[in-house]
Protein backbone atom coordinates (compact mmCIF):
# COMPACT_ATOMS: atom_id res chain seq x y z
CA UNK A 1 53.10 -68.14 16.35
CA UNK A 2 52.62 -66.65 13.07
CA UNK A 3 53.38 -67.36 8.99
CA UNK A 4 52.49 -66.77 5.76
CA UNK A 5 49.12 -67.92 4.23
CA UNK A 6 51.00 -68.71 0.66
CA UNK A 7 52.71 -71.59 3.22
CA UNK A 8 50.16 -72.20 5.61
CA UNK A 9 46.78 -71.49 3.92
CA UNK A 10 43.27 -71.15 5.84
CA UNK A 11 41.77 -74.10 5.31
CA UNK A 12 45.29 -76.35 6.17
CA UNK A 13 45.46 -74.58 9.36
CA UNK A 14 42.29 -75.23 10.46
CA UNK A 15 42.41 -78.79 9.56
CA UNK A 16 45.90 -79.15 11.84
CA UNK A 17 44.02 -76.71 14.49
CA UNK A 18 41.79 -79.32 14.62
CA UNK A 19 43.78 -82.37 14.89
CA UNK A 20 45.98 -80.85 17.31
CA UNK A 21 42.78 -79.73 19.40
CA UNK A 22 44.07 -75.84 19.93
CA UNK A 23 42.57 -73.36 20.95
CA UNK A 24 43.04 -69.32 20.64
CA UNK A 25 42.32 -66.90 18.04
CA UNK A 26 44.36 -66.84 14.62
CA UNK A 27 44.25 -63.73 13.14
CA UNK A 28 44.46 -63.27 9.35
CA UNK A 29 45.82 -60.48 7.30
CA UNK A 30 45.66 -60.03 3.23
CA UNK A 31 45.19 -56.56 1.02
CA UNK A 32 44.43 -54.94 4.58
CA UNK A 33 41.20 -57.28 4.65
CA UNK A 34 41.47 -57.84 8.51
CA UNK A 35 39.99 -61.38 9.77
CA UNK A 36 39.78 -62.88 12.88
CA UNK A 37 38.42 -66.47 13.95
CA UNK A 38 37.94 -68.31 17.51
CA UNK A 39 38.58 -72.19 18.13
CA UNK A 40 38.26 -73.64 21.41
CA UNK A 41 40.21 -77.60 21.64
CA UNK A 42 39.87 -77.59 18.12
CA UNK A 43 36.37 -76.93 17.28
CA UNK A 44 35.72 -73.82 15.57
CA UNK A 45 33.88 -71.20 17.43
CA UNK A 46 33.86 -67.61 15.87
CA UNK A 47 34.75 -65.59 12.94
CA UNK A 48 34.52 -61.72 12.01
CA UNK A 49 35.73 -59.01 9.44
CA UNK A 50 36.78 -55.34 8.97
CA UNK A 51 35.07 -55.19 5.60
CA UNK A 52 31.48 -53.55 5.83
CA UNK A 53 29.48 -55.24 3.68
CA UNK A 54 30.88 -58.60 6.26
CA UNK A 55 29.44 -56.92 9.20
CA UNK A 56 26.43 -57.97 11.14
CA UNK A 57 24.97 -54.95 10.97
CA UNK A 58 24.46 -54.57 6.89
CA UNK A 59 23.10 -58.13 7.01
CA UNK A 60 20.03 -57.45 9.52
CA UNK A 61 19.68 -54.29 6.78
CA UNK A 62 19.38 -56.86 3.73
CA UNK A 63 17.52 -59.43 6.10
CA UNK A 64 14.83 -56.44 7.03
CA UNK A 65 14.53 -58.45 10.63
CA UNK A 66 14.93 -54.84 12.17
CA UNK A 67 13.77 -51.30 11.29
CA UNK A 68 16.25 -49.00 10.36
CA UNK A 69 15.11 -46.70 12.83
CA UNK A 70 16.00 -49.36 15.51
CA UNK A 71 18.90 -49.99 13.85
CA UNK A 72 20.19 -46.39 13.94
CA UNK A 73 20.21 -46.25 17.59
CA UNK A 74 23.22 -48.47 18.22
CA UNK A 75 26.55 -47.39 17.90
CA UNK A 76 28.26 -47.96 13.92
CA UNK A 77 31.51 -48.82 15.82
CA UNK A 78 30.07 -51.50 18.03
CA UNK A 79 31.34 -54.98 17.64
CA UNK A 80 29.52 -57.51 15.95
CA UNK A 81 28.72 -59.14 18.85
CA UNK A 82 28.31 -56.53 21.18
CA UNK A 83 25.75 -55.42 18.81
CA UNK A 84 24.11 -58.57 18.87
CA UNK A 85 23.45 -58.80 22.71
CA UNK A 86 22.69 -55.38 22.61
CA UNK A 87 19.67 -56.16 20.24
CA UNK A 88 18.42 -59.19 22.04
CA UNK A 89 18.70 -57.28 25.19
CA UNK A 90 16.10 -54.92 23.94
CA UNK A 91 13.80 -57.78 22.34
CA UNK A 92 14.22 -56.18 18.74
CA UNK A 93 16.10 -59.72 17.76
CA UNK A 94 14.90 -63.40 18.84
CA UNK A 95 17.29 -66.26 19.60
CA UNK A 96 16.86 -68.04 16.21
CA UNK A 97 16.72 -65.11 14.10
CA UNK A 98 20.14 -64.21 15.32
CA UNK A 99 21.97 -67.35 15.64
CA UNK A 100 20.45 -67.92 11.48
CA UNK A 101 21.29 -64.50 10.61
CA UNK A 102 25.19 -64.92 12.47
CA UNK A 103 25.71 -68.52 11.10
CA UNK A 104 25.29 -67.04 7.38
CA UNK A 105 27.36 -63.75 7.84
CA UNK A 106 30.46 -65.93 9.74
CA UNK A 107 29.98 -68.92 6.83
CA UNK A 108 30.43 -65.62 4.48
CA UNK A 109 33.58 -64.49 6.31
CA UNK A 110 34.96 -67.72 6.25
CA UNK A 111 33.98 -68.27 2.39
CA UNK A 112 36.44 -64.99 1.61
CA UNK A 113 39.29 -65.77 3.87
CA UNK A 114 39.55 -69.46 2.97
CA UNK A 115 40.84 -68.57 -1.25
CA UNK A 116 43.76 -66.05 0.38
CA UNK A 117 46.85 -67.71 -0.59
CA UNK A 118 48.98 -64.47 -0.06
CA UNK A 119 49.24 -62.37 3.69
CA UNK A 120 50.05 -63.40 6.47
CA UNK A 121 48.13 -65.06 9.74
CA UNK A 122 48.84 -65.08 13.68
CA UNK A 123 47.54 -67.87 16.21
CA UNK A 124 47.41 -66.44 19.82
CA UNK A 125 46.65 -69.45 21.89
CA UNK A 126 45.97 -67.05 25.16
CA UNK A 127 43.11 -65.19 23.61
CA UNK A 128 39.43 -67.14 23.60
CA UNK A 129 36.03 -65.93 23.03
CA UNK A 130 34.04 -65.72 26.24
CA UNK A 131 30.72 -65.75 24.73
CA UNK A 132 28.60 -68.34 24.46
CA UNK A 133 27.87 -68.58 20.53
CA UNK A 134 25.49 -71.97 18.84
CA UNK A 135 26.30 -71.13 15.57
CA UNK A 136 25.32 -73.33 12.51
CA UNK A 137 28.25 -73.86 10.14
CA UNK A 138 28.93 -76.27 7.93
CA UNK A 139 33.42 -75.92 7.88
CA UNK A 140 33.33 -79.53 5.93
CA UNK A 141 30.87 -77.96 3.16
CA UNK A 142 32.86 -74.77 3.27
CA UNK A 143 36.34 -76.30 3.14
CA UNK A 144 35.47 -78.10 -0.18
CA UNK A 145 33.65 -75.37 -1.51
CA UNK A 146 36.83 -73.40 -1.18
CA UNK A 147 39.44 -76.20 -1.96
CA UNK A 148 37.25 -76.14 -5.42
CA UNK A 149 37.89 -72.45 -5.87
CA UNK A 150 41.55 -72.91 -5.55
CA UNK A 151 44.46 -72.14 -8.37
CA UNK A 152 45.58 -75.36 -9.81
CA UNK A 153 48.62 -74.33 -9.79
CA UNK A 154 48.63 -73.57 -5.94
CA UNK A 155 47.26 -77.27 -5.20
CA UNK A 156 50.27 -78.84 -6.87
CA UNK A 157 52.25 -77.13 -4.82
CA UNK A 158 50.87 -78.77 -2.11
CA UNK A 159 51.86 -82.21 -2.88
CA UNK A 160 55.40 -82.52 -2.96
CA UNK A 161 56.16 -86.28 -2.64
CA UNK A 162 54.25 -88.81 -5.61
CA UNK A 163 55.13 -91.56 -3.18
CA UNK A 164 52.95 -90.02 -0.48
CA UNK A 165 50.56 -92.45 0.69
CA UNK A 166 46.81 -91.62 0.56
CA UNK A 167 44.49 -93.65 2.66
CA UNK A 168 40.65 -94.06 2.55
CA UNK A 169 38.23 -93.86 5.17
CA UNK A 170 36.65 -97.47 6.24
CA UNK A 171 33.29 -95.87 5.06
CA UNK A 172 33.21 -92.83 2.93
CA UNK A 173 30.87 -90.32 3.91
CA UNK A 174 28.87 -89.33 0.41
CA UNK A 175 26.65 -86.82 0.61
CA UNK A 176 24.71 -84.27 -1.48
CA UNK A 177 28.10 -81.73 -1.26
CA UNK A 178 30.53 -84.17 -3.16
CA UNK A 179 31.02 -83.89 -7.27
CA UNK A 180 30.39 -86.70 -9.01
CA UNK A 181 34.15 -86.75 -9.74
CA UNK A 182 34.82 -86.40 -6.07
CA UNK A 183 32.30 -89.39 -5.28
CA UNK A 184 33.83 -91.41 -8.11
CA UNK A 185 37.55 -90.50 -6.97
CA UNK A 186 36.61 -91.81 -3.63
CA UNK A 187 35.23 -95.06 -5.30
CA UNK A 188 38.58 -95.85 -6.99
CA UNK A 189 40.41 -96.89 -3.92
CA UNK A 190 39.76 -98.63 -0.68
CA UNK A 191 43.06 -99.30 0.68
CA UNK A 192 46.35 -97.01 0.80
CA UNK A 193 48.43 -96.32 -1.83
CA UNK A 194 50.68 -93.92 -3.25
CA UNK A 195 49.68 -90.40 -4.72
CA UNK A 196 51.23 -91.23 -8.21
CA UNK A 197 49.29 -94.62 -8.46
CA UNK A 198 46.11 -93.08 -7.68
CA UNK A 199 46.47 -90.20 -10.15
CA UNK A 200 47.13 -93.72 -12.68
CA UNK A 201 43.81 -95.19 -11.92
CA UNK A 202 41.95 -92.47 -11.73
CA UNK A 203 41.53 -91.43 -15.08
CA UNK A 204 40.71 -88.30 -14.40
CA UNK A 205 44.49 -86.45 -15.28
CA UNK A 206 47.12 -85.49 -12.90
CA UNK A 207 45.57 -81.64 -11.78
CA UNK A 208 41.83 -82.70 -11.61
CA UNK A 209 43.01 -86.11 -8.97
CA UNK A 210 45.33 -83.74 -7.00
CA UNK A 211 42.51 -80.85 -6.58
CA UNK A 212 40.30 -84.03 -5.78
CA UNK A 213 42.38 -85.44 -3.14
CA UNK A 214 43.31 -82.04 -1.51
CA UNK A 215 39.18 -80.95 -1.33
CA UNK A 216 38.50 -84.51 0.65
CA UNK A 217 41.86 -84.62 2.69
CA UNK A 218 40.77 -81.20 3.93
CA UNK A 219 37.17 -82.55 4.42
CA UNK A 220 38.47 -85.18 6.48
CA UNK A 221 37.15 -87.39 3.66
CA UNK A 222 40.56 -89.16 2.84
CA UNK A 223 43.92 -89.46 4.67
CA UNK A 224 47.22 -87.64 3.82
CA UNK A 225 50.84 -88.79 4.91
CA UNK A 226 52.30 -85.49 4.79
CA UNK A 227 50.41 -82.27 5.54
CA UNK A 228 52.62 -78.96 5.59
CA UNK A 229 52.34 -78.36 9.49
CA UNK A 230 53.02 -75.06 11.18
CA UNK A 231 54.74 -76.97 13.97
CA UNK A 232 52.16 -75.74 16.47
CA UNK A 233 52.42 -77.01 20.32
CA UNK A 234 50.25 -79.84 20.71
CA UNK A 235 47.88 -79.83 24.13
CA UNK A 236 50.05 -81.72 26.44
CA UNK A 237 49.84 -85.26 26.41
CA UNK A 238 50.18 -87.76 29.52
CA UNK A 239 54.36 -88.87 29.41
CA UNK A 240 54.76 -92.15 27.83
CA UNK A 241 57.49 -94.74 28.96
CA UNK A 242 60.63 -94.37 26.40
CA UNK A 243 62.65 -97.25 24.67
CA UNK A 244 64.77 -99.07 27.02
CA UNK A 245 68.43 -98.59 26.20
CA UNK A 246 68.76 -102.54 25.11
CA UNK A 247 65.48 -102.45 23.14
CA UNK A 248 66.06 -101.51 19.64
CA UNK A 249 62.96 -100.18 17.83
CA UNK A 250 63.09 -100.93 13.70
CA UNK A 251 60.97 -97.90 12.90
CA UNK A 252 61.72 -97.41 8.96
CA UNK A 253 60.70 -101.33 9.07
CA UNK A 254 57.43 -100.70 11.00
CA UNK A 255 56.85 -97.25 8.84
CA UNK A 256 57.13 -99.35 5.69
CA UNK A 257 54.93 -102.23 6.61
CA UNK A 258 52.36 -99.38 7.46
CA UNK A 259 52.86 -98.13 4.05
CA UNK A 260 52.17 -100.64 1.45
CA UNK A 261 49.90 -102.95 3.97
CA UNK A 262 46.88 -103.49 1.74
CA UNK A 263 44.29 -104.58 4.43
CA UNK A 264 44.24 -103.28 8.08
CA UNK A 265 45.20 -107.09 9.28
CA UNK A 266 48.55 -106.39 6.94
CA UNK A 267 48.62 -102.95 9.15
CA UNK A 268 48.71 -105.23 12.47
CA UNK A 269 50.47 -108.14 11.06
CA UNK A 270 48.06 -110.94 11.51
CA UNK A 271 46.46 -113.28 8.91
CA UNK A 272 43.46 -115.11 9.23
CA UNK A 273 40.81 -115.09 12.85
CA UNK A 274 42.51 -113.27 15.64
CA UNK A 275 40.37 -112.93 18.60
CA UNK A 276 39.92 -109.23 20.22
CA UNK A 277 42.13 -110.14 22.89
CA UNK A 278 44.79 -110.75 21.06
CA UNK A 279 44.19 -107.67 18.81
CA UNK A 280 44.34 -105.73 22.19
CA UNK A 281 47.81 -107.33 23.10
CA UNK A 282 49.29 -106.55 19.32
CA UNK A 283 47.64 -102.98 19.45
CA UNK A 284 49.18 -102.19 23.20
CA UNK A 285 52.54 -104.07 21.42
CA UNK A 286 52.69 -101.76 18.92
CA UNK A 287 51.84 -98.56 20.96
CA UNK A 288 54.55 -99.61 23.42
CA UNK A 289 57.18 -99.17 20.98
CA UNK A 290 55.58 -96.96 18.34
CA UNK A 291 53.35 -94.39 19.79
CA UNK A 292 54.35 -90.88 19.09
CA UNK A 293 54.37 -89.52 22.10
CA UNK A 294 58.25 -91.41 22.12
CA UNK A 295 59.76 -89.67 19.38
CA UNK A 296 58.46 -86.32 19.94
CA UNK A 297 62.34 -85.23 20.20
CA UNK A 298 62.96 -87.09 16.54
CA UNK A 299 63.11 -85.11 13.33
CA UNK A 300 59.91 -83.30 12.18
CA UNK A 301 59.57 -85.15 8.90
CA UNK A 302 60.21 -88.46 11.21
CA UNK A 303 57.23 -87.96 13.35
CA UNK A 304 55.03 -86.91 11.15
CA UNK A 305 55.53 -90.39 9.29
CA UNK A 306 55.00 -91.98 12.61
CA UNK A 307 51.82 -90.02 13.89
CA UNK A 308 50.26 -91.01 10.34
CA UNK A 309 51.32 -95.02 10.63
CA UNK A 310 50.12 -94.89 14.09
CA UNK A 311 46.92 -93.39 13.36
CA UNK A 312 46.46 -96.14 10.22
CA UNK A 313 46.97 -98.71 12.95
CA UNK A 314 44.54 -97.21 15.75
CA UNK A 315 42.31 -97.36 12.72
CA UNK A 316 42.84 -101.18 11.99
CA UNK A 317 42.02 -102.31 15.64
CA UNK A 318 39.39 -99.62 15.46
CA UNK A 319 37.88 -101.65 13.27
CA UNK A 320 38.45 -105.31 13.94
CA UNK A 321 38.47 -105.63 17.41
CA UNK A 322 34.12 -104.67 16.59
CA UNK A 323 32.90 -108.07 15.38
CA UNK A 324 30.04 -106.77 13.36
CA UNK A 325 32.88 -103.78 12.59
CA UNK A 326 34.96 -106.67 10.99
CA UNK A 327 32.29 -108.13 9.65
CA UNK A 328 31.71 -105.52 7.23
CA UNK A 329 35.07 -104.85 6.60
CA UNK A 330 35.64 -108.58 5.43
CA UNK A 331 32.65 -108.82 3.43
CA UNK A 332 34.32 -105.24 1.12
CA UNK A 333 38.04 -107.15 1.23
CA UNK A 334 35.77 -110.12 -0.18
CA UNK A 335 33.40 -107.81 -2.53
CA UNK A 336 37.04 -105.93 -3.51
CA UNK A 337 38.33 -109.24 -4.74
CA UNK A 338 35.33 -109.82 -6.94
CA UNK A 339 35.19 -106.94 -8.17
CA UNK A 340 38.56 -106.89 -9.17
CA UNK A 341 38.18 -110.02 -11.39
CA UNK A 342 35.04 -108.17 -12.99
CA UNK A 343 36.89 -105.51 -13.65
CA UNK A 344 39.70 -107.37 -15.11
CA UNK A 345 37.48 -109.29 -17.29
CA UNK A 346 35.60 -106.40 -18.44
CA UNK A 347 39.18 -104.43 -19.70
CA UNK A 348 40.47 -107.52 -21.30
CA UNK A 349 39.46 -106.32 -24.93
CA UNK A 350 40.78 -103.33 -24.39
CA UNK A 351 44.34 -104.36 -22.96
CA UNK A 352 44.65 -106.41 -26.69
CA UNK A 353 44.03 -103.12 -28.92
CA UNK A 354 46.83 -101.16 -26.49
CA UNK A 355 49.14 -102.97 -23.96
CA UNK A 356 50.75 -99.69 -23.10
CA UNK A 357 48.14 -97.03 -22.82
CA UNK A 358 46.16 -96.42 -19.58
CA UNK A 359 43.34 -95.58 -18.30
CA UNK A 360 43.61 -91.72 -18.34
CA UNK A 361 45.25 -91.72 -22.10
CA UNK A 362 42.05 -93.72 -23.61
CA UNK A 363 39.31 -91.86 -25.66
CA UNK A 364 36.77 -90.06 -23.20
CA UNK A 365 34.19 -91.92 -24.72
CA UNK A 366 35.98 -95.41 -24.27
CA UNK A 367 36.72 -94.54 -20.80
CA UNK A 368 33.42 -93.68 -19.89
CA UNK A 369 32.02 -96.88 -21.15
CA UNK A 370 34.75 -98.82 -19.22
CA UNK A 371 33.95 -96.83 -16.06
CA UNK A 372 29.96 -97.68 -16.71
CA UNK A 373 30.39 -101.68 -16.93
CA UNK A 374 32.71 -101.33 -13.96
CA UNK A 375 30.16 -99.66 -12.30
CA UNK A 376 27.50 -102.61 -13.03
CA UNK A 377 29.95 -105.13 -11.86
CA UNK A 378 30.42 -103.11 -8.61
CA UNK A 379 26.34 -102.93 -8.24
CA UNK A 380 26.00 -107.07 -8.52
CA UNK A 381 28.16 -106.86 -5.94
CA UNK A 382 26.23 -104.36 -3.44
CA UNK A 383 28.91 -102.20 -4.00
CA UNK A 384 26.76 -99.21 -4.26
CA UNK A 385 29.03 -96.44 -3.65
CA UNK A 386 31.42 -98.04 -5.78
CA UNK A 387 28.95 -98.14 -8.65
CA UNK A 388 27.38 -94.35 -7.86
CA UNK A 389 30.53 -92.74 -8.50
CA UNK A 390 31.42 -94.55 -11.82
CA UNK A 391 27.99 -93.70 -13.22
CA UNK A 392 28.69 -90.61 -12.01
CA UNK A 393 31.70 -89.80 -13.58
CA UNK A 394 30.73 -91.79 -16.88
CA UNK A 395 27.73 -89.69 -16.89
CA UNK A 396 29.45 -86.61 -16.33
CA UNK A 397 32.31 -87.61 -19.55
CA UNK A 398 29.71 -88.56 -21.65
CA UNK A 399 26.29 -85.97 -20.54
CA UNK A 400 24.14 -87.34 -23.98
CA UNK A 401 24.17 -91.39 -23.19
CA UNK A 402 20.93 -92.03 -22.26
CA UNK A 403 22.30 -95.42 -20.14
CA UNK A 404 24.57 -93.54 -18.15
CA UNK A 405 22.65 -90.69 -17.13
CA UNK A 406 19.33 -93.02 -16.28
CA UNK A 407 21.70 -95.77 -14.59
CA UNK A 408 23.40 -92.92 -12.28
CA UNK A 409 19.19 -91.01 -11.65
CA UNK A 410 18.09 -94.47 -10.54
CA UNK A 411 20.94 -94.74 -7.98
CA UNK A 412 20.68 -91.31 -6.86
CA UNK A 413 16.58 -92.03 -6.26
CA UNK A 414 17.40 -94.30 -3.84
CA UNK A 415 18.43 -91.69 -1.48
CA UNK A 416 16.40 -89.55 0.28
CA UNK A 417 19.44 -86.37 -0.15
CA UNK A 418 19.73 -87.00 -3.46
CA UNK A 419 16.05 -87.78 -4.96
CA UNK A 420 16.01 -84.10 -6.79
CA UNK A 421 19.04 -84.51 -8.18
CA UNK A 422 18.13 -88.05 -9.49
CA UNK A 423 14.66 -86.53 -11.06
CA UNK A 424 17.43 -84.52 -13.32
CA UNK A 425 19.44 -87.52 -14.73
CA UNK A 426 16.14 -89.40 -15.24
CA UNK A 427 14.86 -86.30 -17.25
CA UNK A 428 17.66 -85.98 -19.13
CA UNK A 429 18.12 -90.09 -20.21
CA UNK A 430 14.19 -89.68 -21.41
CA UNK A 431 14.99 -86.45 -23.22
CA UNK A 432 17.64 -88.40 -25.11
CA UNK A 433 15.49 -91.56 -25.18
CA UNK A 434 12.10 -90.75 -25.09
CA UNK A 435 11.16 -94.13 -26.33
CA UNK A 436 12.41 -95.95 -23.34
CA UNK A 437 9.82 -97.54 -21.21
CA UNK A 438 12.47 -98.56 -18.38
CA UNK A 439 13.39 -94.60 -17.53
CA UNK A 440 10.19 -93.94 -17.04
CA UNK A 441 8.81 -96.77 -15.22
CA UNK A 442 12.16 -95.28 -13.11
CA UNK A 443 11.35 -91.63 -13.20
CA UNK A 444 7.30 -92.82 -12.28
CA UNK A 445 8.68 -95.23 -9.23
CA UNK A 446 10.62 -91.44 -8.03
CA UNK A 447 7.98 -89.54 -8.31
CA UNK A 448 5.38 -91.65 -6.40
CA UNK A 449 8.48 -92.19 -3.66
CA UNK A 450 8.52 -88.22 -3.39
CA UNK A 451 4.14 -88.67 -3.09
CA UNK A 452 3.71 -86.96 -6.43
CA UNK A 453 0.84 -89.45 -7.74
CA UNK A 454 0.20 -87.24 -10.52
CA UNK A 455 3.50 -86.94 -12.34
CA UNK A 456 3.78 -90.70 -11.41
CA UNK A 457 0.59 -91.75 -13.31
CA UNK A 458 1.60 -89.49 -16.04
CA UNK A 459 4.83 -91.11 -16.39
CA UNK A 460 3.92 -94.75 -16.40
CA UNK A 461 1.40 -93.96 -19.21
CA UNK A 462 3.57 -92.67 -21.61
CA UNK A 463 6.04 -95.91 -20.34
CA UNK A 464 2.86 -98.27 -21.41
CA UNK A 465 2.52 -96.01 -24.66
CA UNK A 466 6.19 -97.06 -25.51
CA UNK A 467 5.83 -100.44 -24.35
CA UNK A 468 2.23 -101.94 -24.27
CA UNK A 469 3.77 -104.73 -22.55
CA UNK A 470 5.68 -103.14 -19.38
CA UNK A 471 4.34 -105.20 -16.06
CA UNK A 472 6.16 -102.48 -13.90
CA UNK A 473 4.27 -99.63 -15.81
CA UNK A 474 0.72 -101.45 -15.28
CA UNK A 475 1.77 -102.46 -11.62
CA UNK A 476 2.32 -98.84 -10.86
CA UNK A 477 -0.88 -97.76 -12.73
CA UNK A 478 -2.76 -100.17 -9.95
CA UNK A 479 -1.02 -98.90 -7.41
């Protein structure tokens, strides 16, 4: 099986490697740059490079973890790994040196091979590595570091359909490699909904939301409807019974209920308490006429439309059939609701001065103050996440308000990942407002979190200098 990478890009075919759980080793071709990479049921495994300076060897010379004298006594032509087990036979290279060492040269390989969008690549499902490799790399990280890297031009092409539906994990995973605009794209939506509404609320224009939604789609952040598939076999499946002859099965009916369902008990068709034994006897309902495994002779664009339904319902009894699963999920739908009427309230003065303009045509300055009161009225609700990415993004539109940088540093503090990067914002809301007692009360709270009691004393001082008065300041001076 083989293509061309302007159709069938890296980073696309490892994500459907991956949810197709191949195997095999897909060869990659561009300017006579040679790559090859290993994935066993999915998982990645391996990946090397003709180019020198990609080779194992010149990294243990930059890394100095081996004389060059050693290193002159093994073979130039010998394969990377070959080389390796050669070394580590001989006790010149320790376990952990060289799986360290390996996971940084591979992470390199993959950094260059992931931006080709012109050559051509090969899977050969017959050939797999035999060795037995623990490397340490992060393909998430690396898939969104390339996504970001990516012509804009090349990403629109990617999304062919504004109706396609994008759908949100339960429970976005936000971590210290997102953008702020990524984090605060991910906090504008909690239930499905078509591309060309979320590029509407996004506010953040039409090329920035689609480069957005591609990087966390590939970082199996967010869920796409229709991914350009090679058509690669999938590993065989157990046979599933097919529709009786006088059962008829309404599947543009069930496909469109799928679709614009706005909660997951919408996605099963229930309203109000269902018990988990009845959620298993709608789930098994639905699988007995819906499953994909039944229409794997139907059209291609037909079965991808089903295998993406399907998986949004596995995903809804996922969810509520777990009571403290459901539990959650009811108290967002409930938090959602709120939030909404905040939000609502919050825009009404601006709906009066222009009925017709949205979000994404206001001032940046306007719509960064909009996204920053949104982003308190997600916080009283515990919406956290919700509220970190609209500081984030109104501190990113508008870098010299002091409220918007110090609102989005005190969020960040509270995590342990992101503590550094809050110390930044805090800095830079003091810097524009050095006569604020409340950032650095905040930036004093960080630093004795991160067991800097200097910097901490230091910093509630100059917060009782600008307000004699501060009871935080004084309380932290005691402590």
């Amino acid at each position: 099986m083989n293509g061309q990478l302007s159709e069938q890009p890296l980073a696309e075919l490892i994500r459907e490697i991956s949810a197709k759980s191949l195997g095999g080793r897909l060869s990659l071709e561009h300017d006579r740059i040679k790559v090859v990479t290993y994935f066993d049921d999915g998982n990645f495994r391996y990946a090397a490079s003709n180019v020198r300076t990609l080779r194992l060897r010149e990294y243990l010379k930059k890394s100095a973890l081996i004389s060059d004298a050693d290193l002159t006594r093994f073979n130039e032509l010998l394969p990377d790994l070959e080389l390796r087990k050669q070394l580590m036979a001989q006790n010149l290279l320790d376990t952990n040196a060289a799986e360290q060492l390996h996971s940084r040269q591979v992470a390199d390989v993959l950094r260059v091979a992931l931006v080709w969008i012109e050559g051509t690549w090969q899977l050969d499902a017959r050939s797999h590595l035999n060795e037995q490799l623990n490397l340490n790399v992060d393909l998430d990280s690396l898939l969104l570091e390339a996504s970001r890297r990516l012509p804009a031009d090349f990403i629109a092409s990617r999304f062919s359909n504004e109706a396609e539906v994008i759908t949100p994990l339960p429970e976005p995973l936000i971590n210290d490699n997102l953008l702020p605009a990524e984090v605060f794209l991910l906090s504008r939506f909690d239930c499905p909904m078509p591309l060309r509404d979320l590029v509407a609320i996004s506010g953040l224009g039409e090329a920035e939301t689609l480069r957005h939604v591609y990087s966390l789609a590939l970082a199996g952040l967010l869920q796409r409807e229709n991914w350009k598939n090679t058509q690669a076999p999938r590993k065989a499946q157990p046979p599933s019974e097919p529709p009786s002859a006088d059962e008829p099965v309404d599947v543009e009916t069930f496909l469109e209920r799928v679709r614009t369902a706005p909660t997951f008990y919408d996605v099963l068709g229930v309203s109000g308490p269902v018990s988990a034994p009845s959620l298993k006897d709608i789930y098994y309902e639905l699988a007995r006429r819906y499953h994909p495994d039944r229409f794997r002779k139907s059209e291609p664009a037909l079965l991808r439309r089903i295998e993406s339904a399907f998986a949004r319902v596995t995903q809804a009894y996922d969810t509520l059939r777990d009571d403290r699963e459901r539990a959650t999920y009811d108290a967002k739908l409930q938090a959602r609701r709120k939030a909404e009427q905040l939000a609502a309230s919050t825009t009404k003065a601006t709906a009066r001065r222009t009925k017709t303009a949205t979000e994404a045509e206001m001032p940046v300055a306007d719509r960064a103050e909009l996204q920053f009161k949104e982003g308190l009225a997600a916080l009283e609700l515990g919406q956290r996440k919700v509220a970190l990415g609209l500081f984030a993004s109104a501190a990113s539109a508008v870098p010299n308000e002091p409220r918007y940088r110090a609102r989005y540093g005190q969020l960040l503090a509270a995590n342990d990942n992101t503590r550094r990067i809050a110390e930044t914002e805090l800095l830079a809301a003091i810097k524009l407002d050095p006569k604020n007692a409340e950032y650095r009360v905040t930036l004093a709270e960080l630093y004795r979190d991160l067991g800097l009691k200097l910097r901490a004393k230091g910093e509630a001082e100059r917060a009782l200098e600008a307000d004699p008065n501060n009871r935080k300041a004084r309380d932290l001076l005691r402590e």
